[in-house]
Protein backbone atom coordinates (compact mmCIF):
# COMPACT_ATOMS: atom_id res chain seq x y z
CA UNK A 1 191.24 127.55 132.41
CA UNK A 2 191.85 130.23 130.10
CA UNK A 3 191.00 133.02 131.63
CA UNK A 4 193.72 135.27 134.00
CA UNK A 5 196.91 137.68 133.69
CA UNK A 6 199.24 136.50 133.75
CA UNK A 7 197.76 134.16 130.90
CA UNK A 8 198.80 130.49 131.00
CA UNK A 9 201.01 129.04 128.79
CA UNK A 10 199.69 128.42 125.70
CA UNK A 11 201.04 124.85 125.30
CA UNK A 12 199.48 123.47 128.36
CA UNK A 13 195.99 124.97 126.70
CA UNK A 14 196.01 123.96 123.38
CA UNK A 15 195.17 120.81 123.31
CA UNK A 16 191.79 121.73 124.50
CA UNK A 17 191.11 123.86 121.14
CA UNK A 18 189.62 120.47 119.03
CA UNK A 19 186.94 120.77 122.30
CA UNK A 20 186.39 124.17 122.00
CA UNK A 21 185.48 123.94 118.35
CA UNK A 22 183.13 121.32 119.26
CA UNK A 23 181.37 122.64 122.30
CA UNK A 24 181.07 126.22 120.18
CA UNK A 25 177.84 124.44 117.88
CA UNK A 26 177.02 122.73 120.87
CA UNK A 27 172.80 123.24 121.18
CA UNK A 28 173.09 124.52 124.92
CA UNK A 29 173.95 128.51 124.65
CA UNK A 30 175.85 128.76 128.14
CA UNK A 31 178.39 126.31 126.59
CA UNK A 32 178.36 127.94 123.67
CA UNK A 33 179.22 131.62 125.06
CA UNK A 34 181.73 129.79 127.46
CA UNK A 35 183.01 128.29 124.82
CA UNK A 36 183.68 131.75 122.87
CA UNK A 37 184.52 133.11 125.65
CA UNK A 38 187.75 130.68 126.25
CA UNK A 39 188.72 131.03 122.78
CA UNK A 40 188.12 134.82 122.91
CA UNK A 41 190.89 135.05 126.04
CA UNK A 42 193.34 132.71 123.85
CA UNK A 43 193.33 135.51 121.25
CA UNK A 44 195.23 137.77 123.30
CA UNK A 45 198.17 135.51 123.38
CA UNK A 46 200.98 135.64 121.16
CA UNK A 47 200.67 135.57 117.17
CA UNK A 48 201.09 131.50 116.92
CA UNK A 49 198.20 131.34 119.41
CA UNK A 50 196.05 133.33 117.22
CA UNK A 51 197.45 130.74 114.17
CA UNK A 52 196.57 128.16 116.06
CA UNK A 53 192.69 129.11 116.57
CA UNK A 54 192.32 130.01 112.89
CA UNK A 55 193.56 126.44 111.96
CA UNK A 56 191.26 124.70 114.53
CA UNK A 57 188.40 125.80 112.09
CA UNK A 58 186.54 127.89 114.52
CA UNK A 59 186.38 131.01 112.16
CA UNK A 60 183.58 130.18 110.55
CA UNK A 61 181.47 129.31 113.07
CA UNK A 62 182.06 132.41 114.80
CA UNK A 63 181.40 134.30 111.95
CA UNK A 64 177.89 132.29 112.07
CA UNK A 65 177.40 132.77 115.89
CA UNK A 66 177.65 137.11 115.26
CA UNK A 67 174.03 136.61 113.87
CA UNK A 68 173.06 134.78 116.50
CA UNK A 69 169.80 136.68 118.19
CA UNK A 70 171.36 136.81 121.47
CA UNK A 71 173.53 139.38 122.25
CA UNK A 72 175.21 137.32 125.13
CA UNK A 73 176.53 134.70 121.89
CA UNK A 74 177.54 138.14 119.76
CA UNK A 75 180.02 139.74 122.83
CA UNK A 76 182.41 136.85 123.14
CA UNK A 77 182.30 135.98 119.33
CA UNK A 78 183.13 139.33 118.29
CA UNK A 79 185.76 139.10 120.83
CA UNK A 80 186.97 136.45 119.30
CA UNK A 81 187.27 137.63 115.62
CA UNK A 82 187.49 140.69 116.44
């Protein structure tokens, strides 16, 4: 749902961010690298996109998921912060 150009409009999407940050320390590592993967295409929105990530208290667990040992968890989470 997030993924595209043109990228959809960031108001319609939101509401799924409280998921997102729920499904990205879910136990199952496809969801998880979905997960960052969704978030990762939100962060090339506009600036109050961005905003809006940081305050639905993903950051940290991002930062976590980098040391993850798989390097298919890293990509989209350095995506993400990065």
């Amino acid at each position: 749902f997030c993924r595209g150009k043109p990228q959809p409009n960031f108001d319609r999407v939101k509401i799924a961010l409280p998921t997102l940050a729920e499904l990205i320390c879910h136990d199952d590592e496809e969801v998880v690298v979905d997960s960052c993967k969704a978030l990762s295409y939100l962060t090339d929105g506009p600036n109050d996109a961005i905003q809006a990530i940081i305050e639905a208290d993903v950051c940290g667990r991002l930062v976590e998921l980098l040391t993850n040992s798989s390097p298919d968890v890293q990509a989209p989470a350095l995506r993400t912060v990065g």
